[in-house]
PDB file of N, CA and C in Angstrom:
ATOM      1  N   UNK A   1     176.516 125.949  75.627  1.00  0.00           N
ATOM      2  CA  UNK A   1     175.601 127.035  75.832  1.00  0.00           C
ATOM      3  C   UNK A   1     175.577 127.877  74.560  1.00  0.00           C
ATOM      4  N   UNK A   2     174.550 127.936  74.258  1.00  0.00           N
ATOM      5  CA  UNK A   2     174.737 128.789  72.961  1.00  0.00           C
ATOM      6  C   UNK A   2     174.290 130.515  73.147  1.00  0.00           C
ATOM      7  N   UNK A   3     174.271 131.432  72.306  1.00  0.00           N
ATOM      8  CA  UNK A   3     174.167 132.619  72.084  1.00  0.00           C
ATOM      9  C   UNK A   3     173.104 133.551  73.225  1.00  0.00           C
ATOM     10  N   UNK A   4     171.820 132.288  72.793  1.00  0.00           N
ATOM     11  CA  UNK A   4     170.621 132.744  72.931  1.00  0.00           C
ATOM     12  C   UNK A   4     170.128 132.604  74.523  1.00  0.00           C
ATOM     13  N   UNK A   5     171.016 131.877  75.179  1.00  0.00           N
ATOM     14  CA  UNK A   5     170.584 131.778  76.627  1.00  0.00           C
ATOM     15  C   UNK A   5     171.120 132.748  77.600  1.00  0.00           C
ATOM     16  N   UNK A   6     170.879 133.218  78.306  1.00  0.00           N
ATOM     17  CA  UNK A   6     171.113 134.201  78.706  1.00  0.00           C
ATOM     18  C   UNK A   6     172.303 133.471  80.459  1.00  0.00           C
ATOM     19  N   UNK A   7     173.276 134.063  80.777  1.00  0.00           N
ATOM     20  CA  UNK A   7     174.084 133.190  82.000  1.00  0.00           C
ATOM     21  C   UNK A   7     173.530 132.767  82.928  1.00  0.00           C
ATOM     22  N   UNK A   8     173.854 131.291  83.238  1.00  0.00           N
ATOM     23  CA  UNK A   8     173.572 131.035  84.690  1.00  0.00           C
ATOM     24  C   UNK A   8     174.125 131.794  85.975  1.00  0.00           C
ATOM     25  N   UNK A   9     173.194 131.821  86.719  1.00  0.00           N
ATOM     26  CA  UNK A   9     173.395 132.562  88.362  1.00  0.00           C
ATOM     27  C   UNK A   9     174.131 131.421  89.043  1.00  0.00           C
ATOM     28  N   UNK A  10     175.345 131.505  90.020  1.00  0.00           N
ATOM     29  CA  UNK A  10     175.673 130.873  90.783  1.00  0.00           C
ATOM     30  C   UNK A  10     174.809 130.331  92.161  1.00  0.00           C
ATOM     31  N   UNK A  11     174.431 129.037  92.437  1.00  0.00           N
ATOM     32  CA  UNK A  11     173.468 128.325  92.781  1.00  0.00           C
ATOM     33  C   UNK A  11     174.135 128.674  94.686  1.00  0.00           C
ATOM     34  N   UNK A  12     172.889 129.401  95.266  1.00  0.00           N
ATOM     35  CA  UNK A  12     173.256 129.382  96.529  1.00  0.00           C
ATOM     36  C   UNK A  12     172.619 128.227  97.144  1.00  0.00           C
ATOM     37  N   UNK A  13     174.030 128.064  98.587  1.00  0.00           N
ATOM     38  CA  UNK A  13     173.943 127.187  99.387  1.00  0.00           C
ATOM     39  C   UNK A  13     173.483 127.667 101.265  1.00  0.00           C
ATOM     40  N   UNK A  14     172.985 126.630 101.727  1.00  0.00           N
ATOM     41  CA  UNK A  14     172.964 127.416 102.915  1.00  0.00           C
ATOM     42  C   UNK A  14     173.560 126.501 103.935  1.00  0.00           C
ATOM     43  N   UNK A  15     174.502 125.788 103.602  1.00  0.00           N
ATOM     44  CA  UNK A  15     174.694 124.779 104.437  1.00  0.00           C
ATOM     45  C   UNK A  15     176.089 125.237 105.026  1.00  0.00           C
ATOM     46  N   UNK A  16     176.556 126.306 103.959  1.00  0.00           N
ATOM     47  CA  UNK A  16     178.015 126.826 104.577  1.00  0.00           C
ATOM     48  C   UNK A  16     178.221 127.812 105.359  1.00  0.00           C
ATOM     49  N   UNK A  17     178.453 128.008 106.737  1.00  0.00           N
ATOM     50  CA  UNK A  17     178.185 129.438 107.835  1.00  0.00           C
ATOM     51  C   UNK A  17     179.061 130.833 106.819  1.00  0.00           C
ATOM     52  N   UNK A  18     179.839 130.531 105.947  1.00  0.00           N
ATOM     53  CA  UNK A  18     180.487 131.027 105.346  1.00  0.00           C
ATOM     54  C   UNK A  18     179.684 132.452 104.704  1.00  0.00           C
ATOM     55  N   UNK A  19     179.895 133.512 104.641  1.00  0.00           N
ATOM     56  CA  UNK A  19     179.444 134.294 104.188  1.00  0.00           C
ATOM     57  C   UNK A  19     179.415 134.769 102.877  1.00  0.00           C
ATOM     58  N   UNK A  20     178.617 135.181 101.797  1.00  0.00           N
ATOM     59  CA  UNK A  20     179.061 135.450 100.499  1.00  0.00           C
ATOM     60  C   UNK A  20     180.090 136.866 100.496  1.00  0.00           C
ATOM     61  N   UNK A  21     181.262 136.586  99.193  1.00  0.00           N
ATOM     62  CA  UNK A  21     181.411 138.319  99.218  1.00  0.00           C
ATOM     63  C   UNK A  21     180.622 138.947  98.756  1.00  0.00           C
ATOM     64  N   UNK A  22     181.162 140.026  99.407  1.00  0.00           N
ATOM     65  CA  UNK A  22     180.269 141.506  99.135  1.00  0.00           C
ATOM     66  C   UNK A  22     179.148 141.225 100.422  1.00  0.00           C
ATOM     67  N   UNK A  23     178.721 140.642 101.006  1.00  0.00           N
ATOM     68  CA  UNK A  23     177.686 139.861 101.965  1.00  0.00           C
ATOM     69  C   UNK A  23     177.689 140.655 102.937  1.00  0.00           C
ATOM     70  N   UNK A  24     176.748 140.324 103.543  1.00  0.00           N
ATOM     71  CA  UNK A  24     176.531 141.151 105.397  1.00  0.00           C
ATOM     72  C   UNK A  24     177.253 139.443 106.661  1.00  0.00           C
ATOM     73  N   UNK A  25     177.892 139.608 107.155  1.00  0.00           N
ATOM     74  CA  UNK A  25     178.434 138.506 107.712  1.00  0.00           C
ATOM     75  C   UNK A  25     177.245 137.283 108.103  1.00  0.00           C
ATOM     76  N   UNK A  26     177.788 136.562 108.760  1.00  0.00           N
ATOM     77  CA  UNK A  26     177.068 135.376 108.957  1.00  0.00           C
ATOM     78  C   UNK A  26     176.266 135.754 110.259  1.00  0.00           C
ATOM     79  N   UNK A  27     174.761 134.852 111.068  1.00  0.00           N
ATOM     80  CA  UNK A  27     174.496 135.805 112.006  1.00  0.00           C
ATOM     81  C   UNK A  27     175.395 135.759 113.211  1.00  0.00           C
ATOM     82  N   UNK A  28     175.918 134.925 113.239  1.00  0.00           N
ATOM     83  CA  UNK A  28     176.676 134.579 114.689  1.00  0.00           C
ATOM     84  C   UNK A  28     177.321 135.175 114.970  1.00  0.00           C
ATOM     85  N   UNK A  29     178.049 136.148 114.140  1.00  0.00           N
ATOM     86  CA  UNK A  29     179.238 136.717 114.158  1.00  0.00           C
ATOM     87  C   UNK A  29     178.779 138.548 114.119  1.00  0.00           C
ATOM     88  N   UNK A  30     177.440 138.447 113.877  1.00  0.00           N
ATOM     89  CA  UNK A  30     176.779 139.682 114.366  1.00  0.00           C
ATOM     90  C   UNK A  30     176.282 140.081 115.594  1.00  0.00           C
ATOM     91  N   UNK A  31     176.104 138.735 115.989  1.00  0.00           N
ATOM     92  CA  UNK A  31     175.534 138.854 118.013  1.00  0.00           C
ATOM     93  C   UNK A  31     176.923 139.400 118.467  1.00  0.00           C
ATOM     94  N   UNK A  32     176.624 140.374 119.469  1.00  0.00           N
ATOM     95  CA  UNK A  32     177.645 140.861 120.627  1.00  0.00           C
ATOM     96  C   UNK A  32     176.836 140.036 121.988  1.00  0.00           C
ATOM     97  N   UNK A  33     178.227 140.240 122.543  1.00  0.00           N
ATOM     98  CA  UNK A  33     177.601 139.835 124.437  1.00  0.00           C
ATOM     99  C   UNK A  33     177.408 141.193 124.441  1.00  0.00           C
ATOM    100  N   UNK A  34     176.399 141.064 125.410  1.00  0.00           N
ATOM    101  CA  UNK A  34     175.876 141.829 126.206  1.00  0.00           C
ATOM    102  C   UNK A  34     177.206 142.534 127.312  1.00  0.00           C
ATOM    103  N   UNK A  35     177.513 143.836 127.695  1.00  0.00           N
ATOM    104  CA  UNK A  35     178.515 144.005 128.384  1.00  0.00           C
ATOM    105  C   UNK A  35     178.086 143.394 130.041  1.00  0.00           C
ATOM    106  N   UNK A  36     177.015 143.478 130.389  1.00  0.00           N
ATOM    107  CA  UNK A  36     176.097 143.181 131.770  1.00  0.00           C
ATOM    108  C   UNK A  36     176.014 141.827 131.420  1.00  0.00           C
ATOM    109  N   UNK A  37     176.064 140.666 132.029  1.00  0.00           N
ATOM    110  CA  UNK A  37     175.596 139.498 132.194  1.00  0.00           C
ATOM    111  C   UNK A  37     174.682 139.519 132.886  1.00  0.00           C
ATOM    112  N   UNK A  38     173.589 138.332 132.793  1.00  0.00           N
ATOM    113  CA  UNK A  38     172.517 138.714 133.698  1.00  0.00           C
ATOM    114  C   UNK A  38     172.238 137.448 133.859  1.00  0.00           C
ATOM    115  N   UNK A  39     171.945 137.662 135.173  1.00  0.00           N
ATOM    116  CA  UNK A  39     172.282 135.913 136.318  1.00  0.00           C
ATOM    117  C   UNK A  39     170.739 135.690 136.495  1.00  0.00           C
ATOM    118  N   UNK A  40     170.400 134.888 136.412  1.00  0.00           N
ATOM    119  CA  UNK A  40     169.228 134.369 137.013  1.00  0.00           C
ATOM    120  C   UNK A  40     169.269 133.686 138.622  1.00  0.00           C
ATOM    121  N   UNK A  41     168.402 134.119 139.560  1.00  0.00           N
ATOM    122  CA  UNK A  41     168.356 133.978 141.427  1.00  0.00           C
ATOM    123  C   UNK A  41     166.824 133.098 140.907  1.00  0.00           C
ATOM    124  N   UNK A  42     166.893 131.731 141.213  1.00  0.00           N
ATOM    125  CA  UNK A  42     164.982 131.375 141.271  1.00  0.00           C
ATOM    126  C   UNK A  42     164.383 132.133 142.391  1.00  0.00           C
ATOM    127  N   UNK A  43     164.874 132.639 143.625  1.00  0.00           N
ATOM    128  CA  UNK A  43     164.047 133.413 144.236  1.00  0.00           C
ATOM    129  C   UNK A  43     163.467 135.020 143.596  1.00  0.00           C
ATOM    130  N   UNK A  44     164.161 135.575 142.709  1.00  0.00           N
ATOM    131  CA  UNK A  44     163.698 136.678 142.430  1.00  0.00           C
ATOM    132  C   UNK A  44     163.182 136.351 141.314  1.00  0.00           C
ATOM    133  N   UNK A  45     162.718 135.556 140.707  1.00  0.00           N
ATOM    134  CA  UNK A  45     161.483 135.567 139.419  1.00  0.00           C
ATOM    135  C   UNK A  45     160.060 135.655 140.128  1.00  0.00           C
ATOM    136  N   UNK A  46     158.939 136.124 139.667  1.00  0.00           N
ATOM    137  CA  UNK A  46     158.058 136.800 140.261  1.00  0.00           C
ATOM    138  C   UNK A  46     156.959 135.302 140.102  1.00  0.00           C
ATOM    139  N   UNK A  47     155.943 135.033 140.889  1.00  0.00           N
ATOM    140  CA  UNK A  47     155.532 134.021 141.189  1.00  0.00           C
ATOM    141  C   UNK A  47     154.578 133.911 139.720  1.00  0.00           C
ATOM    142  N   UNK A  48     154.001 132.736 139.357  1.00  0.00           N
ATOM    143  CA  UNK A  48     152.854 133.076 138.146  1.00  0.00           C
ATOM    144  C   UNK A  48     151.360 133.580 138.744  1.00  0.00           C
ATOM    145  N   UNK A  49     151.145 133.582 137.940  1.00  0.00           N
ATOM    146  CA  UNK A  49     149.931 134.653 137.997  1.00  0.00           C
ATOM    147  C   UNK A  49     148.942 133.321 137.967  1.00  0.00           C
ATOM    148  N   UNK A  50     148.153 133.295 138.999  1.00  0.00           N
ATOM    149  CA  UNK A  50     147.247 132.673 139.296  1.00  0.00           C
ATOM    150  C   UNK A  50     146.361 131.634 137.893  1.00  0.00           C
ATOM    151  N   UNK A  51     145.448 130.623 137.988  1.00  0.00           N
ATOM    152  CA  UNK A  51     144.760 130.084 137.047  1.00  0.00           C
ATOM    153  C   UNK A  51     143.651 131.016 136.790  1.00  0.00           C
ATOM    154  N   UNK A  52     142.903 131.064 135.961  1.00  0.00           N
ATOM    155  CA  UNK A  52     141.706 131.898 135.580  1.00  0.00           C
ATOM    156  C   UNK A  52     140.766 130.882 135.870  1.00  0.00           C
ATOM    157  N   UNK A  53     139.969 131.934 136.598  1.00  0.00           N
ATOM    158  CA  UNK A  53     139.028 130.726 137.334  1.00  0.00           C
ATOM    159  C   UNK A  53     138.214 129.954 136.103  1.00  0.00           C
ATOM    160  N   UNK A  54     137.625 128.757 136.337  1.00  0.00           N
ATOM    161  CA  UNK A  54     136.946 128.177 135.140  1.00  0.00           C
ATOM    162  C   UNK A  54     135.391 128.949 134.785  1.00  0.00           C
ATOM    163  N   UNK A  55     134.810 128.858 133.390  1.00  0.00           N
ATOM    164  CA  UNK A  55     134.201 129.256 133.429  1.00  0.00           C
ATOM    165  C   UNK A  55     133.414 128.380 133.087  1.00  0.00           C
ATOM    166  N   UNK A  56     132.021 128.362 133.047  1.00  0.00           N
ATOM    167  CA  UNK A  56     130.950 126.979 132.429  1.00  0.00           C
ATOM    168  C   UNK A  56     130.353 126.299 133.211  1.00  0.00           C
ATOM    169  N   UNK A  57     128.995 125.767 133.118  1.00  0.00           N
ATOM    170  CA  UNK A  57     128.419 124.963 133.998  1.00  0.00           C
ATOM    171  C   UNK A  57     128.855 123.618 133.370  1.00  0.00           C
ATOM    172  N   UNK A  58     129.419 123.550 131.846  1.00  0.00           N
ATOM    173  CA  UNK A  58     128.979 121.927 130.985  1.00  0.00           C
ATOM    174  C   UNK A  58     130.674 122.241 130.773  1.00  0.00           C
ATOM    175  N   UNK A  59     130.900 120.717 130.290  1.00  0.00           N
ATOM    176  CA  UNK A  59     132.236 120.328 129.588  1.00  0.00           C
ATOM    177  C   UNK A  59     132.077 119.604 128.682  1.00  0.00           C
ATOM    178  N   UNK A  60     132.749 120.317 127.397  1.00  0.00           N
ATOM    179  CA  UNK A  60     132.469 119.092 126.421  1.00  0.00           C
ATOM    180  C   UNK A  60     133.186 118.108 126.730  1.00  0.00           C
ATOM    181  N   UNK A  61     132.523 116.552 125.994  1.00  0.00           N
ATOM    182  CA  UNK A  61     132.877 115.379 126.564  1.00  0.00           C
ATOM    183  C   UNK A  61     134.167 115.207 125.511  1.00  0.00           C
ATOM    184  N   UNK A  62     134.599 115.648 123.912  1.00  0.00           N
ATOM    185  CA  UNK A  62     135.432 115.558 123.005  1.00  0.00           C
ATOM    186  C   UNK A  62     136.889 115.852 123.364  1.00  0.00           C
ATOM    187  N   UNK A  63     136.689 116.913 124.054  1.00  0.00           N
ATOM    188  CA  UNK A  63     137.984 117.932 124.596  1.00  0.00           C
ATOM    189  C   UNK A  63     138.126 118.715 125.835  1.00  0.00           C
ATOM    190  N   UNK A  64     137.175 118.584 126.528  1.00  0.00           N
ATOM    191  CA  UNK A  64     137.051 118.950 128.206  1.00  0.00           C
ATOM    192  C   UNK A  64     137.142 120.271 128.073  1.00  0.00           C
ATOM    193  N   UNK A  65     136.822 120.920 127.089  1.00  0.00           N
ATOM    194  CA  UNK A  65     136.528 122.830 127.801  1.00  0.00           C
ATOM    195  C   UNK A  65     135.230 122.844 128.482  1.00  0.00           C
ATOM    196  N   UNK A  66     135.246 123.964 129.206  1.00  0.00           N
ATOM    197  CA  UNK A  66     134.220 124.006 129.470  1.00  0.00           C
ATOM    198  C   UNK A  66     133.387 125.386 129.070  1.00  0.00           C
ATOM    199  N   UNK A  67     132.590 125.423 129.507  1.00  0.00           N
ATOM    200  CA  UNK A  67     131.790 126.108 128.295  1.00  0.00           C
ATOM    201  C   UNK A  67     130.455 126.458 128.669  1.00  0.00           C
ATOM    202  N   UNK A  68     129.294 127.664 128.494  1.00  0.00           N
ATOM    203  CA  UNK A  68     128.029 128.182 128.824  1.00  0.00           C
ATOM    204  C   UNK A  68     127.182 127.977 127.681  1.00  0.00           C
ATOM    205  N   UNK A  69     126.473 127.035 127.714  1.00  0.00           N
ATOM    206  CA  UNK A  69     125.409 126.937 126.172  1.00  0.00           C
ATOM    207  C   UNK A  69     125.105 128.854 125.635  1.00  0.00           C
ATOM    208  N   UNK A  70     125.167 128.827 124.388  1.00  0.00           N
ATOM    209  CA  UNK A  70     124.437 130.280 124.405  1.00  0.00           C
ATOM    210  C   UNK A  70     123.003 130.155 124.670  1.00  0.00           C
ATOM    211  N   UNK A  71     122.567 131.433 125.188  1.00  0.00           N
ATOM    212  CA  UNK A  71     121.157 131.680 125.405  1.00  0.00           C
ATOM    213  C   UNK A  71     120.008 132.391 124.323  1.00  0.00           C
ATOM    214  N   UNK A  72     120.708 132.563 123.329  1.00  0.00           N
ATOM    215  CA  UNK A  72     120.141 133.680 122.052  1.00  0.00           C
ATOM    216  C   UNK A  72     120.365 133.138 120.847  1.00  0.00           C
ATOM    217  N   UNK A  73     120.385 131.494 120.650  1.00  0.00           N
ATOM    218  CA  UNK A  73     120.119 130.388 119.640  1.00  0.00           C
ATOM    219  C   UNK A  73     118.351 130.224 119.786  1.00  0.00           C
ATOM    220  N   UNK A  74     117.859 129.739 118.731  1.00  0.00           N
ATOM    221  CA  UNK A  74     116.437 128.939 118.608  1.00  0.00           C
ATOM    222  C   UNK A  74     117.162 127.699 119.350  1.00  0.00           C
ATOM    223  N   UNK A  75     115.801 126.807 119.876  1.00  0.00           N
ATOM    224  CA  UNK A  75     115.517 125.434 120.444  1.00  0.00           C
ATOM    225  C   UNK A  75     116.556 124.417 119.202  1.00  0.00           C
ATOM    226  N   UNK A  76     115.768 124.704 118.253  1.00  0.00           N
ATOM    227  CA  UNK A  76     116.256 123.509 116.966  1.00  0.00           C
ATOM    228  C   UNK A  76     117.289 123.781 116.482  1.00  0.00           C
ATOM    229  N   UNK A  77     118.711 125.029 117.061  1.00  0.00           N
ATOM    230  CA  UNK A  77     120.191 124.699 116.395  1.00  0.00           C
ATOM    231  C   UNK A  77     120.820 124.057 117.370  1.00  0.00           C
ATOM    232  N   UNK A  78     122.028 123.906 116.811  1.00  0.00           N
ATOM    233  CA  UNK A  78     123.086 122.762 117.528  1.00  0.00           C
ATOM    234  C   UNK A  78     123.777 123.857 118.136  1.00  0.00           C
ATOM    235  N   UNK A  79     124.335 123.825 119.499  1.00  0.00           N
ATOM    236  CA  UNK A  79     125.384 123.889 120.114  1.00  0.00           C
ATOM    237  C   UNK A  79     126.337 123.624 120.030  1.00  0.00           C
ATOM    238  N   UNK A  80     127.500 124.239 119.405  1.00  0.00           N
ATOM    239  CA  UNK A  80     128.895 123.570 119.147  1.00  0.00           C
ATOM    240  C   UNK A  80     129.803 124.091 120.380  1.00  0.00           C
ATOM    241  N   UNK A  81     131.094 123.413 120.734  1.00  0.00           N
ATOM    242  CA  UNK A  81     131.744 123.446 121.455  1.00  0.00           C
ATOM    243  C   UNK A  81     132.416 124.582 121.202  1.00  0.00           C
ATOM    244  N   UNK A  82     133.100 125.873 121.627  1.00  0.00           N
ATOM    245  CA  UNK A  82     134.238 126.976 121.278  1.00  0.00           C
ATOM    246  C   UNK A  82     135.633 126.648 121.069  1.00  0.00           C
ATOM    247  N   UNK A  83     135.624 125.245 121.504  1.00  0.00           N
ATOM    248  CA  UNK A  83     137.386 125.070 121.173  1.00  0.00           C
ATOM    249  C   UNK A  83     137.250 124.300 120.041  1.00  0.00           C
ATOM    250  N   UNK A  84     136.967 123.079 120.174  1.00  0.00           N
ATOM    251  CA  UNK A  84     137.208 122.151 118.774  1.00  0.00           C
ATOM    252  C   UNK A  84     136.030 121.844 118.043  1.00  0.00           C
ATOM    253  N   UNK A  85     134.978 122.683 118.304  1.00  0.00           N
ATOM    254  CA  UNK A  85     133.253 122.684 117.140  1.00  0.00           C
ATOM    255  C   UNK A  85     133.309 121.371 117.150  1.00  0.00           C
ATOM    256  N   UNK A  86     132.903 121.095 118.040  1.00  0.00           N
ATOM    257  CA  UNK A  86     132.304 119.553 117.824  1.00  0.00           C
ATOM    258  C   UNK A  86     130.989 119.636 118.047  1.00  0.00           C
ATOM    259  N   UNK A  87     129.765 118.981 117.584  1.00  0.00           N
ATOM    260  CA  UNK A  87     128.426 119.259 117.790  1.00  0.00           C
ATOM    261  C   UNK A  87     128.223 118.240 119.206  1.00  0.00           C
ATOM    262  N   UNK A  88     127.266 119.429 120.286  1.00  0.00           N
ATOM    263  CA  UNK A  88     127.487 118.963 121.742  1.00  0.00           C
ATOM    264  C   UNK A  88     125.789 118.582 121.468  1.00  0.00           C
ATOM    265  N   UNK A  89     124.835 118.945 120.981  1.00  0.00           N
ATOM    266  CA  UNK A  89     123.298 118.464 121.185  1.00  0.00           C
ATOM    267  C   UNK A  89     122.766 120.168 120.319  1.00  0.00           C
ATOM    268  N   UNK A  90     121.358 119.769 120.859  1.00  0.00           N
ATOM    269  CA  UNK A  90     120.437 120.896 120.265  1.00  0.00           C
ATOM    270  C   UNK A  90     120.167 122.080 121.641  1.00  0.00           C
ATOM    271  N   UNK A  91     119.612 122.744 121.648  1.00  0.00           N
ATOM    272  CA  UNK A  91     119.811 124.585 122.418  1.00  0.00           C
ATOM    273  C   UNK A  91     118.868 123.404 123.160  1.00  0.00           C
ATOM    274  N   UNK A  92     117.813 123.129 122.953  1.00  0.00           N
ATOM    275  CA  UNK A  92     116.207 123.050 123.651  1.00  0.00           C
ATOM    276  C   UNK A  92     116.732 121.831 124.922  1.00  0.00           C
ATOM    277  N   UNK A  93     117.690 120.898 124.114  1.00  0.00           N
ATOM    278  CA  UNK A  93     118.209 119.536 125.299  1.00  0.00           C
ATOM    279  C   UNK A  93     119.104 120.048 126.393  1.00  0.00           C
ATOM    280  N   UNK A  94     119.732 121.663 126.064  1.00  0.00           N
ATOM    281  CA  UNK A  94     120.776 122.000 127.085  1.00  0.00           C
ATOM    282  C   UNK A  94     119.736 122.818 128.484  1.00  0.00           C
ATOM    283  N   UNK A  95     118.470 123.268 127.608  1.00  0.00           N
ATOM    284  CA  UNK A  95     117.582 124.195 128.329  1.00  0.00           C
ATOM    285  C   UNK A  95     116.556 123.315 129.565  1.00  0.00           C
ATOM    286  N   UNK A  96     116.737 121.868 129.084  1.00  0.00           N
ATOM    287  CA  UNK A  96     115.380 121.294 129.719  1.00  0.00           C
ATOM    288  C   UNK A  96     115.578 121.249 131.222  1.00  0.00           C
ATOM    289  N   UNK A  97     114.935 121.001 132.226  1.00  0.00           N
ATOM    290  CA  UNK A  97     115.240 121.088 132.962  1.00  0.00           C
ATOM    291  C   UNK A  97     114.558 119.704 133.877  1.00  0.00           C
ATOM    292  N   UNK A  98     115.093 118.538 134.308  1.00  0.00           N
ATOM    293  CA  UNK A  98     116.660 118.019 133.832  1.00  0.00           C
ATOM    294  C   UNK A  98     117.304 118.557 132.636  1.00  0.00           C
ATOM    295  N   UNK A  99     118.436 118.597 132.475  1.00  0.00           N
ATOM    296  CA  UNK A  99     119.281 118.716 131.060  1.00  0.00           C
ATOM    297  C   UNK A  99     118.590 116.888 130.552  1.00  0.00           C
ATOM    298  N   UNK A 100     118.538 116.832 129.201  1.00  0.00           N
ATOM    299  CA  UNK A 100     118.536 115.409 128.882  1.00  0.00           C
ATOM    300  C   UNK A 100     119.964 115.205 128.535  1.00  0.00           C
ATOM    301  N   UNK A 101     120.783 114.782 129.281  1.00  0.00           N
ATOM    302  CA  UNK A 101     121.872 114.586 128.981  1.00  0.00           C
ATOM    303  C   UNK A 101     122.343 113.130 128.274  1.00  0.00           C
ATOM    304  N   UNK A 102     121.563 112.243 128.231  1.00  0.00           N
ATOM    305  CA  UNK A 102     121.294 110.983 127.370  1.00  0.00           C
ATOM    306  C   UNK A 102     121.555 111.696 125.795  1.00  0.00           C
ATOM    307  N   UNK A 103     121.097 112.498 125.408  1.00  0.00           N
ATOM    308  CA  UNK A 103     121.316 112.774 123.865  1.00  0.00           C
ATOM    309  C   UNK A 103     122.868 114.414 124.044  1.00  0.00           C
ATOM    310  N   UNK A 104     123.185 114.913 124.862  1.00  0.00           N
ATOM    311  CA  UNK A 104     124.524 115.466 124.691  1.00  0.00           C
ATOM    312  C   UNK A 104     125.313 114.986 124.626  1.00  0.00           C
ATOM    313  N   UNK A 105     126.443 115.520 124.171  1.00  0.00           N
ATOM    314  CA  UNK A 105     128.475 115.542 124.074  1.00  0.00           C
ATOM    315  C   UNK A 105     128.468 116.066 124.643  1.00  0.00           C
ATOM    316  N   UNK A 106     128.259 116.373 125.972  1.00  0.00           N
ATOM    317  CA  UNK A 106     128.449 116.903 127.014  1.00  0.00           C
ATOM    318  C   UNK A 106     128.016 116.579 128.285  1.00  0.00           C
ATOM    319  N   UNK A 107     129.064 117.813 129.652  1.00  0.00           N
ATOM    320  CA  UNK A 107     128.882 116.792 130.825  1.00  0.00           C
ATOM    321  C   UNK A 107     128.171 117.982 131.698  1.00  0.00           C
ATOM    322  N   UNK A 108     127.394 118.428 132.518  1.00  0.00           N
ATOM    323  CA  UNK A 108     126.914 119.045 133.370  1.00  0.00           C
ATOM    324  C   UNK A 108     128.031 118.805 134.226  1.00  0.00           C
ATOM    325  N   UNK A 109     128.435 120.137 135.164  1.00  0.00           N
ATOM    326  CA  UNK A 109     129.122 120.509 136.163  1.00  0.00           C
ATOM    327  C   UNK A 109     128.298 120.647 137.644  1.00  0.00           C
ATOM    328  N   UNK A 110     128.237 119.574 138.313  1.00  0.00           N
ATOM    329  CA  UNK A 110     127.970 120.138 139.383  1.00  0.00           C
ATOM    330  C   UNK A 110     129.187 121.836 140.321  1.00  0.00           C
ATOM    331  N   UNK A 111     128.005 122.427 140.814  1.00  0.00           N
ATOM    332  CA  UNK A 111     128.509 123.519 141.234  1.00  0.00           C
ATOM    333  C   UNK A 111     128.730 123.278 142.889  1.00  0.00           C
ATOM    334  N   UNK A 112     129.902 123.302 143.132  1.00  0.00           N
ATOM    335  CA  UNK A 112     130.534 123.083 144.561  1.00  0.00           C
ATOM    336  C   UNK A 112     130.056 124.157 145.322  1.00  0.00           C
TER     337      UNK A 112
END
């Protein structure tokens, strides 16, 4: 090493739980227990919270969301899907009435 280089830094490792000196300890050894233990009963966890009802008359055929064409596109743009933008058809093929569903990526929902 000559004059002009200025010292090497000692090369850290992280593979050792070991703490550096001068260091803040390792984390493990910073967790406390809790003085309360706390037990889990499966009867007292609170039930889940219901599904959200679906929304959409169509499903895309790519990824099965389902989904409401917008209504405030022109005839001649594409409809993309909200989850994975996949192009589902044009506004005017979702509007017709039949749907032409021969030219969509998509599935009409019958409504139960």
């Amino acid at each position: 090493m000559s004059d002009s280089e200025p010292p090497r830094r000692k090369t850290l490792s992280l593979k050792s739980p070991v703490a550096a000196p001068g260091g803040p300890p390792p984390l493990e050894r910073m967790v406390k227990p809790s003085a309360r233990a706390t037990v889990f009963t499966p009867h007292a966890a609170p039930p889940p919270p219901p599904a959200p009802a679906p929304t959409g008359d169509w499903k895309c055929k790519p990824c099965g969301t389902r989904f409401d064409p917008p209504t405030d596109i022109p005839d001649e743009d594409s409809v993309r899907c909200p989850s994975c933008n996949a192009r589902l058809g044009l506004a005017a093929d979702f509007r017709a009435d039949p749907p032409n569903v021969a030219k969509l990526r998509a599935r009409w929902l019958k409504k139960a």
